[in-house]
Protein backbone atom coordinates (compact mmCIF):
# COMPACT_ATOMS: atom_id res chain seq x y z
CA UNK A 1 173.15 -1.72 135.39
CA UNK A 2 173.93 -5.59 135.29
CA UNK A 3 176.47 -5.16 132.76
CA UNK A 4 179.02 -2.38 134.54
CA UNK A 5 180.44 -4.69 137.00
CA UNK A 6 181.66 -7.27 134.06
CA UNK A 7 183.44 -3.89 131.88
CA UNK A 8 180.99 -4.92 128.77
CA UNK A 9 178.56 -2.85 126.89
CA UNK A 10 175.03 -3.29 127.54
CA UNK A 11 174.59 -5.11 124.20
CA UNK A 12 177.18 -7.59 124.35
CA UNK A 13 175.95 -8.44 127.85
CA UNK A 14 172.60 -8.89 126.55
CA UNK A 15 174.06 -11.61 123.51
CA UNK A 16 175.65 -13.30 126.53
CA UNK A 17 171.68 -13.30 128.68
CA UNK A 18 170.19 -14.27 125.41
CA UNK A 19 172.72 -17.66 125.25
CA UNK A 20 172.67 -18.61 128.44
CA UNK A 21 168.31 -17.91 128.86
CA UNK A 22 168.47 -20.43 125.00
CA UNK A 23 170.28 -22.75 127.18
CA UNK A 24 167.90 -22.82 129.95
CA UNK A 25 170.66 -21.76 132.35
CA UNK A 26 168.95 -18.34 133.01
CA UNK A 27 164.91 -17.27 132.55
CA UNK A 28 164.08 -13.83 132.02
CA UNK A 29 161.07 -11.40 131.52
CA UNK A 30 159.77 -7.93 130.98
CA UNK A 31 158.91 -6.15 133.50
CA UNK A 32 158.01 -2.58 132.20
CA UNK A 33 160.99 -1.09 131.07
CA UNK A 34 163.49 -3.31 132.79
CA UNK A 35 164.47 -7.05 132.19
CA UNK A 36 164.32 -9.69 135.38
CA UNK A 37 166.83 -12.59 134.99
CA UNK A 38 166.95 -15.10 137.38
CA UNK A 39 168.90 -18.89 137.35
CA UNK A 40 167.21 -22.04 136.64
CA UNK A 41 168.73 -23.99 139.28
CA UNK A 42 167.84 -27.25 138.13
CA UNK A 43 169.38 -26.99 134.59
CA UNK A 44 172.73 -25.91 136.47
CA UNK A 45 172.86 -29.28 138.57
CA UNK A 46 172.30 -31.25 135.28
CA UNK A 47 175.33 -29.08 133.44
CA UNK A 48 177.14 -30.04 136.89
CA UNK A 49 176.45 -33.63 136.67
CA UNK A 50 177.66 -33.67 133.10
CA UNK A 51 180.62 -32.22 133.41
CA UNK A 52 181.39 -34.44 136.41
CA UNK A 53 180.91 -37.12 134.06
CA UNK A 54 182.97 -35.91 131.38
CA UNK A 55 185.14 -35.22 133.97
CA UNK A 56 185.72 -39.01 135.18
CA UNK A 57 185.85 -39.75 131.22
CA UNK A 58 188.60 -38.21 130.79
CA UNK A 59 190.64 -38.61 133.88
CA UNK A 60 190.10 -42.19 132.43
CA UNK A 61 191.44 -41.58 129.47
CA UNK A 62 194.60 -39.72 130.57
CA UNK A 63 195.43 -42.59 133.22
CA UNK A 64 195.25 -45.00 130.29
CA UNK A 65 197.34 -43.05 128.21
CA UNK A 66 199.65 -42.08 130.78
CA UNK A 67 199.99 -46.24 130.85
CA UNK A 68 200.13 -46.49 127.70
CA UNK A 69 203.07 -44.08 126.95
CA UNK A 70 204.89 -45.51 130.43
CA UNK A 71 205.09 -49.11 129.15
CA UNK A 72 206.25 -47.92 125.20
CA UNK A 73 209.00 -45.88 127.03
CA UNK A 74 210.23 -48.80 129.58
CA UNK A 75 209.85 -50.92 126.27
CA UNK A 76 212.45 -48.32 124.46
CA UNK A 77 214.83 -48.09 127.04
């Protein structure tokens, strides 16, 4: 069963399938009894480039306000 190796119940696992396949991240379907999931690879490099990007954003942001609070403090002391 998918779900034993991650200590969740079968339901909660499923939840978690039905996000991620709303997403795009994952595609699924019926095959008799038993459900086939599989990745969508391309929808995982475009969540990769976006967080790279937000990445960059903020590293941005924390250098400038890592400047920011250097020059108030040399301006206090």
């Amino acid at each position: 069963m998918l779900a034993e190796p991650f200590n969740m119940a079968l339901p909660s696992f499923a939840q978690h399938l039905k996000v991620l396949e709303a997403s795009g991240l994952i595609a699924s379907e019926k095959r008799g009894r038993t459900r086939w999931c599989w990745l969508e690879r391309a929808r995982f490099d475009e969540a990769a480039d976006w967080m790279a990007a937000e990445r960059q954003r903020w590293s941005e942001r924390l250098d400038r306000l890592e400047l920011y609070l250097d020059t108030t403090q040399n301006d206090e002391g």
